[in-house]
C-alpha atoms as a PDB file:
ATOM      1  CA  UNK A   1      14.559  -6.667   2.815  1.00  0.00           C
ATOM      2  CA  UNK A   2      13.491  -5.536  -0.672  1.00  0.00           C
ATOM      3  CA  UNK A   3      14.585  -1.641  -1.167  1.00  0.00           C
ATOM      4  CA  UNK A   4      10.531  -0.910  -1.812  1.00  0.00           C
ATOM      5  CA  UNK A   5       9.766  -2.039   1.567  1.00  0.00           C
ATOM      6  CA  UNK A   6      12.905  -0.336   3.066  1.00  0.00           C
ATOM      7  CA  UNK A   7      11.843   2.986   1.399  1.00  0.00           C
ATOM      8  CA  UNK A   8       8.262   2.187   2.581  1.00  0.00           C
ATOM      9  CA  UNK A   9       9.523   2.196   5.946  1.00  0.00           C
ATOM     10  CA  UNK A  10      11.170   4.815   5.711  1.00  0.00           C
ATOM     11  CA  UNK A  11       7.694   6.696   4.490  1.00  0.00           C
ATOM     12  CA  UNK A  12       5.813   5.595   7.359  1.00  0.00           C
ATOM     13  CA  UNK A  13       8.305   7.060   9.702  1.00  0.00           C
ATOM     14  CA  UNK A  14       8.212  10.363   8.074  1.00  0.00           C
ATOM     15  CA  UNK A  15       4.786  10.407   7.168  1.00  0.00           C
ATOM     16  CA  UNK A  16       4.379  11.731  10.972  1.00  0.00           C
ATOM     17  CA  UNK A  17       7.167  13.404  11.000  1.00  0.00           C
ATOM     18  CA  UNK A  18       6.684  15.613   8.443  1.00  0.00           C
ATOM     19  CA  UNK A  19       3.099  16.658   9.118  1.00  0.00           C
ATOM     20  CA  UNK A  20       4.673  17.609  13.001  1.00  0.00           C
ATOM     21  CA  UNK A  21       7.017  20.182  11.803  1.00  0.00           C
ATOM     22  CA  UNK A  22       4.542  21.839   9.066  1.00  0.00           C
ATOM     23  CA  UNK A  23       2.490  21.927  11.850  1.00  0.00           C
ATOM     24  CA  UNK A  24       4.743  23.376  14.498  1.00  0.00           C
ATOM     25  CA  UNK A  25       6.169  26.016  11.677  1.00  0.00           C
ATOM     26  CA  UNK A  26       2.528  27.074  11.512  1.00  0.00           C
ATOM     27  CA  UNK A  27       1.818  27.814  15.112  1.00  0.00           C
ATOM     28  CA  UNK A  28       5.306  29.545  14.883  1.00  0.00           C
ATOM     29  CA  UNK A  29       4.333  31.916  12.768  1.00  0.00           C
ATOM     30  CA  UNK A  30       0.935  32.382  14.522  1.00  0.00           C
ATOM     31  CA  UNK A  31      -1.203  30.814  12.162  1.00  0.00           C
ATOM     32  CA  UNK A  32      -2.784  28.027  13.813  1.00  0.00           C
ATOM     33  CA  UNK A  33      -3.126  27.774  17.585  1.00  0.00           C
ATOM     34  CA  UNK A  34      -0.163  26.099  20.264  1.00  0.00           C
ATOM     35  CA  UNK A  35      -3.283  24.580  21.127  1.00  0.00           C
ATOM     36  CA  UNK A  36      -4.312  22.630  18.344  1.00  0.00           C
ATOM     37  CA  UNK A  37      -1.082  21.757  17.929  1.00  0.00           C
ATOM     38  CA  UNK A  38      -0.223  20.498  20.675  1.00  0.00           C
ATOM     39  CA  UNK A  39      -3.550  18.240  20.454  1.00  0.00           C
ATOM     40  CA  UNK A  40      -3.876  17.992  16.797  1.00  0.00           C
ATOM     41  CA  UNK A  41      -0.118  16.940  15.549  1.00  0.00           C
ATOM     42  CA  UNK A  42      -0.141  13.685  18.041  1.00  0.00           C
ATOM     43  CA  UNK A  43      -3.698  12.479  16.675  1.00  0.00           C
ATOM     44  CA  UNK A  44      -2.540  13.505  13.017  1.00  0.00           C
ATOM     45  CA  UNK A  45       0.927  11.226  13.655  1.00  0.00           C
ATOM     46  CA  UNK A  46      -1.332   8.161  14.960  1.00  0.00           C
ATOM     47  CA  UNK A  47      -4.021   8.203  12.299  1.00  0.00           C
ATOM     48  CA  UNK A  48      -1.232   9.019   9.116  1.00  0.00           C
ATOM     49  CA  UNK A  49       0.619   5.485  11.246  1.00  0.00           C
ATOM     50  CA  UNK A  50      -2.669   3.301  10.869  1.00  0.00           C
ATOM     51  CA  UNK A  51      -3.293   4.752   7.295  1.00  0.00           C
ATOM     52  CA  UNK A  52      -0.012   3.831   6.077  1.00  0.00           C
ATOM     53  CA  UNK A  53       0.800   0.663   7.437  1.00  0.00           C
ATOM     54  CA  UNK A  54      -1.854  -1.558   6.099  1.00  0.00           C
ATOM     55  CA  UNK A  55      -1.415   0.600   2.397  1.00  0.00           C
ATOM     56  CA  UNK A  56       2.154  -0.399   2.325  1.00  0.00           C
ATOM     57  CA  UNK A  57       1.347  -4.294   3.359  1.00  0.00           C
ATOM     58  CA  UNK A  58      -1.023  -3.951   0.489  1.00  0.00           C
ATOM     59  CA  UNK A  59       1.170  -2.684  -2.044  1.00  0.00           C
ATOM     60  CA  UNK A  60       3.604  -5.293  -1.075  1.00  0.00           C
ATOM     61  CA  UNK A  61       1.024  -8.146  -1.609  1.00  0.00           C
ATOM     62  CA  UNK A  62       0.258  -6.688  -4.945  1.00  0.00           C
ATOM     63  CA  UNK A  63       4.058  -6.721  -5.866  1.00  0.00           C
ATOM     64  CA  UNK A  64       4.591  -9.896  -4.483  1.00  0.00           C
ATOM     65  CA  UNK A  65       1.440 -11.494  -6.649  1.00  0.00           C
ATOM     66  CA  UNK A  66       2.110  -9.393  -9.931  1.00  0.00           C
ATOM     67  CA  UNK A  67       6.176 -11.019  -9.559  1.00  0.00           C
ATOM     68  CA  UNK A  68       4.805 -14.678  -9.193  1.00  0.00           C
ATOM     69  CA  UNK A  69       2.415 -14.076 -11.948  1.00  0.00           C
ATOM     70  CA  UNK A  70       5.364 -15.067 -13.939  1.00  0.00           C
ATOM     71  CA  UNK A  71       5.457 -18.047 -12.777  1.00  0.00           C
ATOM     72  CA  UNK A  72       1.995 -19.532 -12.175  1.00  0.00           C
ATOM     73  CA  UNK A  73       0.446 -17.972 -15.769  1.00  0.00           C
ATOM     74  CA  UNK A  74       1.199 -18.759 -19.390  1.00  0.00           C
ATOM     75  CA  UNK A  75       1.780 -15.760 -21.734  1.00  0.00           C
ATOM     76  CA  UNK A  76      -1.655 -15.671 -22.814  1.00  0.00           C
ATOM     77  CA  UNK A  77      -3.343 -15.574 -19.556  1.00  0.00           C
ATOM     78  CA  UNK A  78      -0.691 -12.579 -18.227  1.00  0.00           C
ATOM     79  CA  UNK A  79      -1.422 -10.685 -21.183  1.00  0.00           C
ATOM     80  CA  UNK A  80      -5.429 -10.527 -19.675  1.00  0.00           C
ATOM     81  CA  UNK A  81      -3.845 -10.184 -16.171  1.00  0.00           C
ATOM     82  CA  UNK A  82      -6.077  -6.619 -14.723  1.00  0.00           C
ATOM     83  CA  UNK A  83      -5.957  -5.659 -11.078  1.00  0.00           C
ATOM     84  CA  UNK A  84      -9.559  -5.153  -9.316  1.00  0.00           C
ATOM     85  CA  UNK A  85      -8.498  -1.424  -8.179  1.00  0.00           C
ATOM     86  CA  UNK A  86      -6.790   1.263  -9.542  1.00  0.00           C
ATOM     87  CA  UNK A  87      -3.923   1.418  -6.343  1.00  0.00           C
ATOM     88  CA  UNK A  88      -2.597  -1.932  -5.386  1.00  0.00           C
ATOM     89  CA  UNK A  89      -5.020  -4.346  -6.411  1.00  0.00           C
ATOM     90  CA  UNK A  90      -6.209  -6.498  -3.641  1.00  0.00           C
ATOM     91  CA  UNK A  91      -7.349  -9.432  -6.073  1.00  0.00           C
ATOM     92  CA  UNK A  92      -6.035 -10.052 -10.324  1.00  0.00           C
ATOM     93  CA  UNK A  93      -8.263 -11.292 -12.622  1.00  0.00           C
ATOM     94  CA  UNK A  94      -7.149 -13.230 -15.478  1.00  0.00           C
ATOM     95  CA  UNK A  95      -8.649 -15.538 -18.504  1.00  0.00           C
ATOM     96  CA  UNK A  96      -7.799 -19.080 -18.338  1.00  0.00           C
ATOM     97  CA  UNK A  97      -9.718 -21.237 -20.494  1.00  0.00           C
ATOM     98  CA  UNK A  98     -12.207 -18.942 -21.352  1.00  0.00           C
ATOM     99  CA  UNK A  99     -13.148 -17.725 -17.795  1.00  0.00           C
ATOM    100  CA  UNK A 100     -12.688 -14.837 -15.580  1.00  0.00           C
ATOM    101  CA  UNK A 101     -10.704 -16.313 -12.498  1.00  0.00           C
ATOM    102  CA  UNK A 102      -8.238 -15.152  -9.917  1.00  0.00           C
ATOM    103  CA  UNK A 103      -4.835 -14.316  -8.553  1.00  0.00           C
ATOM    104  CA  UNK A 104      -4.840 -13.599  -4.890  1.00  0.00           C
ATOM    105  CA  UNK A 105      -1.879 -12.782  -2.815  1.00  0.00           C
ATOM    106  CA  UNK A 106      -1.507 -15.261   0.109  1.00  0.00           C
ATOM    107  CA  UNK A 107       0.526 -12.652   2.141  1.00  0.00           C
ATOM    108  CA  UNK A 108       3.795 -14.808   2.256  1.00  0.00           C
ATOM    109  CA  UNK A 109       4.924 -13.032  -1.137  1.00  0.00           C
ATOM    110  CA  UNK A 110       3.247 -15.760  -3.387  1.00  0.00           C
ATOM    111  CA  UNK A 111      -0.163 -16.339  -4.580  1.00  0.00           C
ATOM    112  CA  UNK A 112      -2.783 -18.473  -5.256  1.00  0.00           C
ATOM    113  CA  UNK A 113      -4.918 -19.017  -8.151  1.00  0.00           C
ATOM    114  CA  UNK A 114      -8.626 -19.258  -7.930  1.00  0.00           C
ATOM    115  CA  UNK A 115     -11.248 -16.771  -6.575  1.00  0.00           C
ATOM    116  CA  UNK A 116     -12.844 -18.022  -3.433  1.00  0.00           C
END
């Protein structure tokens, strides 16, 4: 396992975490309800779970894409190599020939080229 997807992990697990204990030190102190709390932190840990996980499977497709770039482009058509998002492009766009085509992870860390 590549250490970006170890340290992903690791994020996902204390994503939840994290937000739990702010939360209980808040209704500690008396700022925030036992209540909402006790109903809040559990929903909080679920959604920051389905948030993350399909984010970090994204990012990892991105990597994975951007690493066989290498590979499946000539020098020319990496140097007009632009992701279609600013965060972990889905899809890369790149000139070959004089047209706009694609990169697209398959989600088995390569990719495939052409946009369709």
């Amino acid at each position: 396992m590549p250490q970006h997807d170890a340290l992903a992990l690791l994020a996902i697990a204390a994503i939840p975490v994290v937000t739990g204990l702010g939360a209980l030190a808040l209704a500690h102190r008396g700022r925030v309800p036992v209540a909402a709390v006790l109903l809040g932190v559990p929903l909080a840990m679920v959604l920051s779970l389905v948030v993350a996980v399909p984010v970090v499977s994204r990012c990892r497709d991105a990597r994975d894409a951007m690493r066989v770039a290498a590979a499946l482009l000539s020098p020319a058509e990496r140097e007009t190599l632009r992701g279609s998002g600013l965060f972990c492009p889905g899809v890369l766009t790149f000139r070959r020939n004089g047209k706009t085509t694609c990169l697209v992870p398959d989600g088995e860390g390569g990719a495939s080229v052409g946009c369709g």
